[in-house]
PDB file of N, CA and C in Angstrom:
ATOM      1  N   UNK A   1       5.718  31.042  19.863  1.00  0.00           N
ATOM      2  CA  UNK A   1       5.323  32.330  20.396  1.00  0.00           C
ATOM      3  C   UNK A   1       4.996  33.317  19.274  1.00  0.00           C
ATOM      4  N   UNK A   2       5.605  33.277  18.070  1.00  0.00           N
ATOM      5  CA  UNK A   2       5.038  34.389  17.254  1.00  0.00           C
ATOM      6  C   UNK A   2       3.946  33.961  16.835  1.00  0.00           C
ATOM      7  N   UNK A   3       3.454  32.404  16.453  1.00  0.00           N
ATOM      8  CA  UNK A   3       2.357  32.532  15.975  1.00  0.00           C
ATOM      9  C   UNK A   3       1.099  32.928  17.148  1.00  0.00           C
ATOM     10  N   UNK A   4       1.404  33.273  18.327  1.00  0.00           N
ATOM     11  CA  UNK A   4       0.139  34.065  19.055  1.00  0.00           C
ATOM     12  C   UNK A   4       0.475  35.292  19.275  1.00  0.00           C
ATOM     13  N   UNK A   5       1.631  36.413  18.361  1.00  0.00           N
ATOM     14  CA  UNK A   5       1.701  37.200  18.063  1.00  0.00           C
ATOM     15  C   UNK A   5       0.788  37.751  16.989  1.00  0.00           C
ATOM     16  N   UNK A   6       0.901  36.700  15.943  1.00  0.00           N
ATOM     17  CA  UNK A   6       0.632  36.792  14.602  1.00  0.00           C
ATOM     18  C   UNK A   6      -1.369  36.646  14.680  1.00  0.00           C
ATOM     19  N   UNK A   7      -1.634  35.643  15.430  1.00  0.00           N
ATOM     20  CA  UNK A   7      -3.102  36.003  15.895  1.00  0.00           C
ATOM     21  C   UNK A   7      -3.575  36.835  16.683  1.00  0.00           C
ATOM     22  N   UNK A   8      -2.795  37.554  17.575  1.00  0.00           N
ATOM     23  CA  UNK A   8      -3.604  38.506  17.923  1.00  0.00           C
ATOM     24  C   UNK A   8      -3.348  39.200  17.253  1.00  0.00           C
ATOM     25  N   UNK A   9      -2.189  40.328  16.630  1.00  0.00           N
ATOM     26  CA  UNK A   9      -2.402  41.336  15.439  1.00  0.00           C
ATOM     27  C   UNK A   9      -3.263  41.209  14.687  1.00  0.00           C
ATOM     28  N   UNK A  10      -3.828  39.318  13.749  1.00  0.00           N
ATOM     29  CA  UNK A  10      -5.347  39.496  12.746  1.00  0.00           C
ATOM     30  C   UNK A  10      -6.371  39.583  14.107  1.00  0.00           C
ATOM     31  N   UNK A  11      -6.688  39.348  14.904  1.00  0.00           N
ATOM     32  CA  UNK A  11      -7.714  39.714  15.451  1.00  0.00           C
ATOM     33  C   UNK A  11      -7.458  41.154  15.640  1.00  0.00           C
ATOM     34  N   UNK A  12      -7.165  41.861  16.337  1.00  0.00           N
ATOM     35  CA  UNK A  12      -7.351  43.238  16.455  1.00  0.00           C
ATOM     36  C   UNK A  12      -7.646  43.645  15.222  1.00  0.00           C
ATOM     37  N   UNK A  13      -7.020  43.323  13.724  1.00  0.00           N
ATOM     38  CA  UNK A  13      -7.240  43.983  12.854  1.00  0.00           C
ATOM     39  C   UNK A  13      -8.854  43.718  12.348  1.00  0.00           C
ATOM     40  N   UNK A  14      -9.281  42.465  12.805  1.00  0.00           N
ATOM     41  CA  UNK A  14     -10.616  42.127  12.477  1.00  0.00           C
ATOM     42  C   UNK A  14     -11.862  43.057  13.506  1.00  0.00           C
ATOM     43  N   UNK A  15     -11.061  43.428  14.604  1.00  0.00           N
ATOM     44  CA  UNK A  15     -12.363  44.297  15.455  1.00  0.00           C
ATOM     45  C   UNK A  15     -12.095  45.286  15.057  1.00  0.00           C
ATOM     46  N   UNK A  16     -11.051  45.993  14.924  1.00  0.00           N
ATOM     47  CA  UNK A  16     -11.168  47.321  14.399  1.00  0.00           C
ATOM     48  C   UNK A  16     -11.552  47.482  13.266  1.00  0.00           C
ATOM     49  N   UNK A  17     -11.588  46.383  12.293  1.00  0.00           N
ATOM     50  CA  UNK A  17     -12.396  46.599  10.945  1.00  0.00           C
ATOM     51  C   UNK A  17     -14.007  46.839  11.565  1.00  0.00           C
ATOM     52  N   UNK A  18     -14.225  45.335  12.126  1.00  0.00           N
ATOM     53  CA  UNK A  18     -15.559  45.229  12.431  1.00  0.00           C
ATOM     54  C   UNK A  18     -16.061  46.682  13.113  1.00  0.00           C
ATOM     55  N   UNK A  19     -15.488  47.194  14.254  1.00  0.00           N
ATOM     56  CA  UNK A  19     -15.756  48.486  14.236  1.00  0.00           C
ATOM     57  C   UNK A  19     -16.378  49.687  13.571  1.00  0.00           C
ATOM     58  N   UNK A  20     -15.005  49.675  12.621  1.00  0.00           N
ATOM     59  CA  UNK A  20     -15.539  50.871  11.604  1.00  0.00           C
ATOM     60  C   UNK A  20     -16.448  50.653  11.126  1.00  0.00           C
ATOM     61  N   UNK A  21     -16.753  49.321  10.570  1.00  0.00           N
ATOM     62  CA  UNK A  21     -18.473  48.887   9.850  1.00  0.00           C
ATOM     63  C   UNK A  21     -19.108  49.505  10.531  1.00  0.00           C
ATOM     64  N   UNK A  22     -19.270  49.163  11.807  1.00  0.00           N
ATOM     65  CA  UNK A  22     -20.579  50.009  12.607  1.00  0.00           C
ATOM     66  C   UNK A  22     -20.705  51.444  12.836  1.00  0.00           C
ATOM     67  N   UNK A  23     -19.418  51.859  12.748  1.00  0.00           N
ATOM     68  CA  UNK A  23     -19.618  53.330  13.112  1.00  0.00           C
ATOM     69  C   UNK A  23     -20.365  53.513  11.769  1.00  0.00           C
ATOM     70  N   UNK A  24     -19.877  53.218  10.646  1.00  0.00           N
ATOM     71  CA  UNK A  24     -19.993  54.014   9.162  1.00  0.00           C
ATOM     72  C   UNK A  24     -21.588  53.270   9.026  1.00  0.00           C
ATOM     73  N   UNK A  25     -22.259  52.161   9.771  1.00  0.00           N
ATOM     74  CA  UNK A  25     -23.347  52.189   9.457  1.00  0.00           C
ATOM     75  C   UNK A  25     -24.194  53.195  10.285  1.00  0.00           C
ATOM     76  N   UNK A  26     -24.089  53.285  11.377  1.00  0.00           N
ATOM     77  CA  UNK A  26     -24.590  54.088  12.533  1.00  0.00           C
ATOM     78  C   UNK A  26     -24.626  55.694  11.785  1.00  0.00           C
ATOM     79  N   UNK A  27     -23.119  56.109  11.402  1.00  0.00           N
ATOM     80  CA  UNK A  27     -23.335  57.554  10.515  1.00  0.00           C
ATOM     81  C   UNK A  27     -24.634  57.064   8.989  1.00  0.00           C
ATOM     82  N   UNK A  28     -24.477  55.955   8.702  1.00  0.00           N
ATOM     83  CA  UNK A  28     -25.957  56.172   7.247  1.00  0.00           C
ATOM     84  C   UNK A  28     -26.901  56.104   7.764  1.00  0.00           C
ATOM     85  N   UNK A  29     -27.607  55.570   8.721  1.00  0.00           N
ATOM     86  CA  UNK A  29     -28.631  55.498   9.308  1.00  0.00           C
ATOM     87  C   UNK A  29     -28.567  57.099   9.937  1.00  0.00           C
ATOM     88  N   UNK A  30     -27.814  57.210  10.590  1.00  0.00           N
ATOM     89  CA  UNK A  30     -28.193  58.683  11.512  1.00  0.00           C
ATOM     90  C   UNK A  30     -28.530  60.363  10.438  1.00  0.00           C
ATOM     91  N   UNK A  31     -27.075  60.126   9.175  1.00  0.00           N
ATOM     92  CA  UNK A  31     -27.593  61.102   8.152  1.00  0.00           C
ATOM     93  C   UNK A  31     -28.467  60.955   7.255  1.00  0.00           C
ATOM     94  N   UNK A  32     -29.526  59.469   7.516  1.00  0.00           N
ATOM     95  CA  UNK A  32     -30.899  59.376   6.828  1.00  0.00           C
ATOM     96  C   UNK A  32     -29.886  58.794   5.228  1.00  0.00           C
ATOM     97  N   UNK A  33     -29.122  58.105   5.025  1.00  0.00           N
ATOM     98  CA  UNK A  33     -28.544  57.947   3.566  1.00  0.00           C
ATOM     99  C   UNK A  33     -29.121  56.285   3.791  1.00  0.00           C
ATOM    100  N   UNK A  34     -29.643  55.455   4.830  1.00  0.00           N
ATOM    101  CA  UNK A  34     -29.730  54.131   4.720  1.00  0.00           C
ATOM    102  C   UNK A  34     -31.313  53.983   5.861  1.00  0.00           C
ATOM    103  N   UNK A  35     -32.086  53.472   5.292  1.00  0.00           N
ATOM    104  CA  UNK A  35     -33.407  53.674   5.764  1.00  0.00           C
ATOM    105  C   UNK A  35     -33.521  52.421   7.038  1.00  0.00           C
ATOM    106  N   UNK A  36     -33.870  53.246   8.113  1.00  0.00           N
ATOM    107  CA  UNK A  36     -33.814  51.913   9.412  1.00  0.00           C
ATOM    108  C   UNK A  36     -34.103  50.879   9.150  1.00  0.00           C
ATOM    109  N   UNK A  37     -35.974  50.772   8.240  1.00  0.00           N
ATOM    110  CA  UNK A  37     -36.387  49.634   8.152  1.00  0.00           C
ATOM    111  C   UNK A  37     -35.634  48.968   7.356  1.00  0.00           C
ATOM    112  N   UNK A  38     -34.590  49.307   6.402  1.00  0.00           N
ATOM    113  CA  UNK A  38     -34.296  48.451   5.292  1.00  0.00           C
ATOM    114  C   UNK A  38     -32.628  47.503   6.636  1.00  0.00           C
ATOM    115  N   UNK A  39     -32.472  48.624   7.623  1.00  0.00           N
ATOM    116  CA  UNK A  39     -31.694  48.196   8.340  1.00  0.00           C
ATOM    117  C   UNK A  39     -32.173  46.754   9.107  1.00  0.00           C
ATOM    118  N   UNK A  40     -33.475  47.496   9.841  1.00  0.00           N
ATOM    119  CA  UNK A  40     -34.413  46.135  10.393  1.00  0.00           C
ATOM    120  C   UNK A  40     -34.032  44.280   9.991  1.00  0.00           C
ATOM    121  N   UNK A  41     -34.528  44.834   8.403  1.00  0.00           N
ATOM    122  CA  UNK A  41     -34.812  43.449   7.943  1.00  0.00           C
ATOM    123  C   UNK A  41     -33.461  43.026   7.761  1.00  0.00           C
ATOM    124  N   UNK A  42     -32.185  43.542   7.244  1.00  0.00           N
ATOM    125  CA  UNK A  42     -31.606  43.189   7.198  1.00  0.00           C
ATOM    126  C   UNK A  42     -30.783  42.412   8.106  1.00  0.00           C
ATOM    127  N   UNK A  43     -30.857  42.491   9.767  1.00  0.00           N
ATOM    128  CA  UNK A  43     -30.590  42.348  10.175  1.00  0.00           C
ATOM    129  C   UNK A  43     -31.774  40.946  10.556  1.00  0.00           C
ATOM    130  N   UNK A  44     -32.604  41.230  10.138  1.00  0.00           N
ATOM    131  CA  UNK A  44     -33.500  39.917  10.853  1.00  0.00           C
ATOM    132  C   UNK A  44     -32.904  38.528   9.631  1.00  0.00           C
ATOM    133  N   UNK A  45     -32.630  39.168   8.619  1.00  0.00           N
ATOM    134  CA  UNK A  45     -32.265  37.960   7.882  1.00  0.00           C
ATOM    135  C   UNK A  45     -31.092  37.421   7.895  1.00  0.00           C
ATOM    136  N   UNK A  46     -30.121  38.548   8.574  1.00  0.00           N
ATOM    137  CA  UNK A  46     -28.702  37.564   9.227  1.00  0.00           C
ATOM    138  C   UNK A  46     -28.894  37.289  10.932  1.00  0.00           C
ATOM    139  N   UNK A  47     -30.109  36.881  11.056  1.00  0.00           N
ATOM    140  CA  UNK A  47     -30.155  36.775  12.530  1.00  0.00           C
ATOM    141  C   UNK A  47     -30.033  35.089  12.685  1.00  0.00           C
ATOM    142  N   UNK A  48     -29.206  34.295  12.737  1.00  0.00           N
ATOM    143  CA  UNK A  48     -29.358  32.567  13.235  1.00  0.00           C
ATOM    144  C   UNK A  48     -29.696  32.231  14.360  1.00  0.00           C
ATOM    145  N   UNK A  49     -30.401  33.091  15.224  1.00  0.00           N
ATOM    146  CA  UNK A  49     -31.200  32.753  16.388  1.00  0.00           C
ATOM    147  C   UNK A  49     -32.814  32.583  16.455  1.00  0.00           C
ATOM    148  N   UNK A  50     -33.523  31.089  16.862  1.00  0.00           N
ATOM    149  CA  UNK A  50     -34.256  30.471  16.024  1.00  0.00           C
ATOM    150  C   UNK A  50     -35.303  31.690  17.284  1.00  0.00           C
ATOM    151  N   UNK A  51     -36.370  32.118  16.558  1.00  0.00           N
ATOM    152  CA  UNK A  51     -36.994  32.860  17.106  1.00  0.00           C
ATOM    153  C   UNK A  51     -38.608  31.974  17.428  1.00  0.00           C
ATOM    154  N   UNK A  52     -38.931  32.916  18.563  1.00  0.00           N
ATOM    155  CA  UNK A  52     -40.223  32.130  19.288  1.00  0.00           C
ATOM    156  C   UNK A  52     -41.519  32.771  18.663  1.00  0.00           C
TER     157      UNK A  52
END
């Protein structure tokens, strides 16, 4: 039983990390400090979904 204690505490700690990533990207993009398009691509190049 603790070790599905012990996994859910690292998961929560992994979404609430993952979280903050997004907020703090969402604030560079929104105060113009991180340029959409550079957001764009970046995201197309971690995309592993085989595109049509």
């Amino acid at each position: 039983m603790e070790i599905l204690k012990d996994l859910g505490m690292a998961g929560f700690i992994f979404f609430l990390v993952k979280g903050l990533l997004w907020l703090l990207l969402f604030a560079l993009v929104y105060f113009g400090w991180i340029d959409k398009e550079k957001v764009r691509s970046l995201k197309a190049k971690l995309s592993f979904r085989k595109r049509k």
